[in-house]
N, C-alpha and C. Protein backbone atom coordinates (compact mmCIF):
# COMPACT_ATOMS: atom_id res chain seq x y z
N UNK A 1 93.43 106.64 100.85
CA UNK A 1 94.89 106.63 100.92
C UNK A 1 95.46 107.35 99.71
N UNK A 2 96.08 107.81 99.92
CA UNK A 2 97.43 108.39 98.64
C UNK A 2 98.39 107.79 98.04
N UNK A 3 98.27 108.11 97.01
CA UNK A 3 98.91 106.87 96.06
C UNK A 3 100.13 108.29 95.73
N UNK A 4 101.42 107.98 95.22
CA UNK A 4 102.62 108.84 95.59
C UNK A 4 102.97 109.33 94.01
N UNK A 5 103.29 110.42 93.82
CA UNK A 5 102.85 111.08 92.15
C UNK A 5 104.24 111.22 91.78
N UNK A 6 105.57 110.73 92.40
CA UNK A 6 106.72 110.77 91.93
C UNK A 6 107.19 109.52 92.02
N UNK A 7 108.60 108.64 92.05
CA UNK A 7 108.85 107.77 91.92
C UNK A 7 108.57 107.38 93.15
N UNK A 8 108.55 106.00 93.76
CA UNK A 8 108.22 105.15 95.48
C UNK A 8 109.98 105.09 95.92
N UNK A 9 110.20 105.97 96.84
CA UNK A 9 111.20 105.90 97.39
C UNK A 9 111.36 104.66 98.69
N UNK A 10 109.88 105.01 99.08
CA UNK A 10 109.60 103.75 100.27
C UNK A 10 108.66 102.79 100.24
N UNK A 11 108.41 101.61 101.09
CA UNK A 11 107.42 101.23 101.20
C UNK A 11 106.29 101.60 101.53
N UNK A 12 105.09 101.59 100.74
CA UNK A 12 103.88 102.15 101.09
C UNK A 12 103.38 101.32 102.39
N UNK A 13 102.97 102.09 103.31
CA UNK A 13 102.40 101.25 104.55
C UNK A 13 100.81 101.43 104.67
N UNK A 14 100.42 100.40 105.48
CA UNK A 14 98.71 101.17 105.87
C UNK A 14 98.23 99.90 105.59
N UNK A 15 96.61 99.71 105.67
CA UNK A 15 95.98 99.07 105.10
C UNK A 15 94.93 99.75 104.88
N UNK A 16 94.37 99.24 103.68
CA UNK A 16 93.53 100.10 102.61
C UNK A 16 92.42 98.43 101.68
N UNK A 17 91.37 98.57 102.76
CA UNK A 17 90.20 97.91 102.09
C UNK A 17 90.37 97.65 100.77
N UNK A 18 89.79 96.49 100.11
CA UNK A 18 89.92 95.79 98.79
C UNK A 18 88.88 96.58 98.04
N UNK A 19 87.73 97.26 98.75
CA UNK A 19 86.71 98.04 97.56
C UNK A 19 87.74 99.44 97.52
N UNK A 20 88.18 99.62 98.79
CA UNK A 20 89.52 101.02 98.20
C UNK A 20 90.16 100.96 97.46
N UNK A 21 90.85 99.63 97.19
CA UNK A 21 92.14 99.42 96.22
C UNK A 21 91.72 99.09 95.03
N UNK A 22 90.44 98.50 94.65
CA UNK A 22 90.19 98.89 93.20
C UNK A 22 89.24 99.89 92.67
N UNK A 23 88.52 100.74 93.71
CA UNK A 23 88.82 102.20 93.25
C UNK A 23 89.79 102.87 92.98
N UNK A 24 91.23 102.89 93.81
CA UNK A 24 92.39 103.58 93.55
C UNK A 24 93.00 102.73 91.97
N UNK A 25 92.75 101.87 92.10
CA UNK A 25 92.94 101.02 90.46
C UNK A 25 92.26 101.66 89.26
N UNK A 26 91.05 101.89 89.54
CA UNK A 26 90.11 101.98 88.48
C UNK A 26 90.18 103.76 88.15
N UNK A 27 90.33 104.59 89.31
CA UNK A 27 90.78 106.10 89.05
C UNK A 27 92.10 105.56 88.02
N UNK A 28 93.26 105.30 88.47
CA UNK A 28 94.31 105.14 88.09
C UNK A 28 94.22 104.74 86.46
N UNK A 29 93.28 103.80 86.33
CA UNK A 29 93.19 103.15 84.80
C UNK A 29 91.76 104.21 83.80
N UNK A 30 91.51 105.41 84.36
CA UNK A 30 90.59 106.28 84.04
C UNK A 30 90.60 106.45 82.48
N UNK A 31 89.70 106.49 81.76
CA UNK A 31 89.93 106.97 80.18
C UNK A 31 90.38 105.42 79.34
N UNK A 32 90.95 104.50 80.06
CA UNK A 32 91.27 103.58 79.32
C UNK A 32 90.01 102.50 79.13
N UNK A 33 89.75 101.90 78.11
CA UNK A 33 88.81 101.32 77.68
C UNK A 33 89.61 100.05 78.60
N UNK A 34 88.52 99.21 79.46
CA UNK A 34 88.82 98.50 79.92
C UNK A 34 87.49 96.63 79.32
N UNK A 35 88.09 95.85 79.30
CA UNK A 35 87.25 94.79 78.79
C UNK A 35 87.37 93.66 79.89
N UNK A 36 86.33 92.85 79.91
CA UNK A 36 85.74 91.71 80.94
C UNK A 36 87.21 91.51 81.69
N UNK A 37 87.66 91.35 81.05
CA UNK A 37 89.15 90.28 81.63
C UNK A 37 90.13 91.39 82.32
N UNK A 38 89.98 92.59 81.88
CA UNK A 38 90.96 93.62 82.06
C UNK A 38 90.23 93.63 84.17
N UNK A 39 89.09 94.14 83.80
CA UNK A 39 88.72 94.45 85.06
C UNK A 39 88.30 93.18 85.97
N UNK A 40 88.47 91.60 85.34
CA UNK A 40 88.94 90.20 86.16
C UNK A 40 90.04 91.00 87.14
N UNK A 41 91.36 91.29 85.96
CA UNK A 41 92.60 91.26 86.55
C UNK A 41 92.47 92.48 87.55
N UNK A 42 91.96 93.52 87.30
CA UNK A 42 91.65 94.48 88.03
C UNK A 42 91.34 93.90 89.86
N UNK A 43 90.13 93.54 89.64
CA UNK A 43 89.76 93.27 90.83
C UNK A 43 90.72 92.16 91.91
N UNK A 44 91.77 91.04 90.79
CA UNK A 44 92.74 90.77 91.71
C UNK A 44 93.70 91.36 92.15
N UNK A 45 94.11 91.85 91.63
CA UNK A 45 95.25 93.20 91.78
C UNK A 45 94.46 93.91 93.41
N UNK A 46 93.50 94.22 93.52
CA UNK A 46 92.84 94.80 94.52
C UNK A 46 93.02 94.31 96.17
N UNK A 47 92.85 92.65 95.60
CA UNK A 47 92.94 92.05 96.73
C UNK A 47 94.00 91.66 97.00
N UNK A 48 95.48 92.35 96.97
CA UNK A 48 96.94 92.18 97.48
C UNK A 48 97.38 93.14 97.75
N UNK A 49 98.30 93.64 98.72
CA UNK A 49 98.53 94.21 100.09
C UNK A 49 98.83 95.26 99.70
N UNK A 50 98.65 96.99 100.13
CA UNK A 50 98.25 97.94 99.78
C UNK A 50 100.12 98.53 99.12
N UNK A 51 100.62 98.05 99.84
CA UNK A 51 102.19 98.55 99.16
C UNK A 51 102.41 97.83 97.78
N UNK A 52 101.41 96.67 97.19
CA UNK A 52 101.74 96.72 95.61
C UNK A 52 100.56 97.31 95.36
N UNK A 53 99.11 97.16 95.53
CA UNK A 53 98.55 97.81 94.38
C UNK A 53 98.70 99.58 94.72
N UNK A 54 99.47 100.15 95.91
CA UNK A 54 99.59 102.11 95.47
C UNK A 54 101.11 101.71 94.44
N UNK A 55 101.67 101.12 94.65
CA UNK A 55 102.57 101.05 93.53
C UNK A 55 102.95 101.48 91.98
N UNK A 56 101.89 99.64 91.77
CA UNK A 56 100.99 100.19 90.38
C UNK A 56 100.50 101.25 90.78
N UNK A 57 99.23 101.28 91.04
CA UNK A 57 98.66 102.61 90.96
C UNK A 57 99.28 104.22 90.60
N UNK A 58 100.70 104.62 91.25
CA UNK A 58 101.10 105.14 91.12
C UNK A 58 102.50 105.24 89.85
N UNK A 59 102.68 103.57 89.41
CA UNK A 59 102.87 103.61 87.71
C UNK A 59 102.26 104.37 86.65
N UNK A 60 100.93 103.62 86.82
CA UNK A 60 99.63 104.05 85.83
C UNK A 60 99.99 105.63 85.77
N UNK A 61 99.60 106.16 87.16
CA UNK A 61 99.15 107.41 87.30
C UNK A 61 100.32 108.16 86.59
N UNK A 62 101.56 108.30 86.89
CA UNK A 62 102.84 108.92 86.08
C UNK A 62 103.59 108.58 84.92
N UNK A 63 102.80 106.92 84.51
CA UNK A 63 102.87 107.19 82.90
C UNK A 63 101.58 107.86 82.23
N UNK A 64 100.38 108.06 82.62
CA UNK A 64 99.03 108.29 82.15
C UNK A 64 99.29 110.40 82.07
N UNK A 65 100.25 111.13 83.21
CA UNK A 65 100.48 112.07 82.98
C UNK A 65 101.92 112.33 82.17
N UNK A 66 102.56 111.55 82.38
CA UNK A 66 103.48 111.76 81.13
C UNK A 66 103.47 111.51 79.88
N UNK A 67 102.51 110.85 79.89
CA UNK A 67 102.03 110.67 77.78
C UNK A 67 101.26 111.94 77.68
N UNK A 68 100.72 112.43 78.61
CA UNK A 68 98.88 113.56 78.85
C UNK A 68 100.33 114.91 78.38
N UNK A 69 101.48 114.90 78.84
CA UNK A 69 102.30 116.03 79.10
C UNK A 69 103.31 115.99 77.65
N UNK A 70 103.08 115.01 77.30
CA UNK A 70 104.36 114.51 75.78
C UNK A 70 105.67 114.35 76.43
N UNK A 71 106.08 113.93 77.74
CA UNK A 71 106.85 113.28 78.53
C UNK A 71 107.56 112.44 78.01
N UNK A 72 109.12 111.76 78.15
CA UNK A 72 109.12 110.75 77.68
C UNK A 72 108.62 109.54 78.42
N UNK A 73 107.82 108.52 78.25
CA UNK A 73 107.56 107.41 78.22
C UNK A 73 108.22 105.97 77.79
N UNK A 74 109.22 105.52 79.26
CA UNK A 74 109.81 104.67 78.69
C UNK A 74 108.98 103.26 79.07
């Protein structure tokens, strides 16, 4: 599934398997040092309904290129 690289104008629809959604998590959290508990929370985040975790996902992803770009970052 596609996670949306500008702001979520809509609800994300679909359903998207729990080993999908914390792959799309774990791309999303790429480069960041992640520890026991980080990737606990990770894997719950996974298992709730695909319109919050492409959400996040698509947080991560457009603050992770706007710091990468010297963007502002609010």
């Amino acid at each position: 599934m596609d996670v949306c690289d500008g702001p979520v104008e809509v609800e994300p629809r679909g359903f998207v398997s729990r080993d999908e959604q914390w792959r799309v998590l774990m791309e999303s959290l790429a480069g960041l040092e992640l520890g026991v508990w980080d990737e606990r929370i990770v894997s719950w985040l996974a298992g709730w309904e695909w319109s919050t975790v492409s959400t996040i996902a698509s947080w991560l992803r457009r603050l992770s290129s706007s710091t990468a770009t010297g963007g502002p970052g609010r």
